[in-house]
Protein backbone atom coordinates (compact mmCIF):
# COMPACT_ATOMS: atom_id res chain seq x y z
CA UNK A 1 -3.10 -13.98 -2.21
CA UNK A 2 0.20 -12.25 -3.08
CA UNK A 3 3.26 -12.61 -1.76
CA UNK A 4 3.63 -8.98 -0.05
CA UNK A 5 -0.01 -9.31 0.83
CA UNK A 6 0.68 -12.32 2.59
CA UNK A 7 3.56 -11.09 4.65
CA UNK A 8 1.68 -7.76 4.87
CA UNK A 9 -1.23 -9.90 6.51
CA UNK A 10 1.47 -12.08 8.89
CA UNK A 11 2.82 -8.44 10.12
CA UNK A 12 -0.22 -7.37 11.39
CA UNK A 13 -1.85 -10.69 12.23
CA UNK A 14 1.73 -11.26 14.18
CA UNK A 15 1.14 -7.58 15.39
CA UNK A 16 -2.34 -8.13 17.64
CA UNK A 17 -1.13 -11.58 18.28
CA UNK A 18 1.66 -9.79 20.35
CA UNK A 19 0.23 -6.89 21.38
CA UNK A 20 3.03 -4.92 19.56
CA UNK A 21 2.76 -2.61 16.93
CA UNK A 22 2.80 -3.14 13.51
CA UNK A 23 6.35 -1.47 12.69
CA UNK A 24 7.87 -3.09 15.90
CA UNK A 25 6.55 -6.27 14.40
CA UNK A 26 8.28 -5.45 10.88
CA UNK A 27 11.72 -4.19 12.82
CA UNK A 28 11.62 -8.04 14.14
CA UNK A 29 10.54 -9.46 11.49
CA UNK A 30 13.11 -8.02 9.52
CA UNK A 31 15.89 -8.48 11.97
CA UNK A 32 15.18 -12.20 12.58
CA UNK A 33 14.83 -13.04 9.03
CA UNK A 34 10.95 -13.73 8.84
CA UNK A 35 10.19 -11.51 6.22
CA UNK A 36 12.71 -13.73 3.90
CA UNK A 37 11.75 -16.66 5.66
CA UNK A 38 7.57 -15.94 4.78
CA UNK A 39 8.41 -15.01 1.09
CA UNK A 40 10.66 -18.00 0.58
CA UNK A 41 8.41 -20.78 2.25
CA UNK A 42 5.35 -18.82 0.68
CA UNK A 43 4.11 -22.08 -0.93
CA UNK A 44 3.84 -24.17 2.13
CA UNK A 45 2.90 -21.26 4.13
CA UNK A 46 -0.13 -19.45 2.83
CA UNK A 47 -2.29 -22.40 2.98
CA UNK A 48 -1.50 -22.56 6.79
CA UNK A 49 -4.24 -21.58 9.36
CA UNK A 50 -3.25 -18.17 10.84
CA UNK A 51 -3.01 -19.87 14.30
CA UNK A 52 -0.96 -22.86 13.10
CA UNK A 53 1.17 -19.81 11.65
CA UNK A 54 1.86 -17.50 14.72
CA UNK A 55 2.55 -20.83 16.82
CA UNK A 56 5.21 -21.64 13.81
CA UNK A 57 6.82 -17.68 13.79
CA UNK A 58 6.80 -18.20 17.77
CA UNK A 59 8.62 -21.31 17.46
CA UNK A 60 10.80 -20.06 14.76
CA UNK A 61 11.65 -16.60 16.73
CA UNK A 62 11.95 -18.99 19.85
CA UNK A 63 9.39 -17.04 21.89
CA UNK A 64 7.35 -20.33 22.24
């Protein structure tokens, strides 16, 4: 998987897991630094599982 598609797939997957759109999700993710944070940690990231991964962007937004 790609980079963008990866962070594509986060946006969305973050998205439903919020129950907010997925531009509100981008605004944040963007604001907060996740988008840089998910292309610059890609390595260890990708290879998480997608729950392990919300619970981590939760924790990293400090909405956990």
């Amino acid at each position: 998987m790609s980079k963008i598609s990866f962070v594509s797939f986060c946006v969305e997957y973050y998205a439903q897991h919020i129950n907010k759109t997925s531009d509100e999700v981008y605004k944040l993710f963007k604001r907060e630094k996740v988008l840089d944070m998910l292309e610059n940690d890609y390595e260890d990231l990708h290879g998480m599982g997608m729950e392990y991964l919300m619970q981590f962007i939760d924790e990293y937004l400090g909405a956990a």
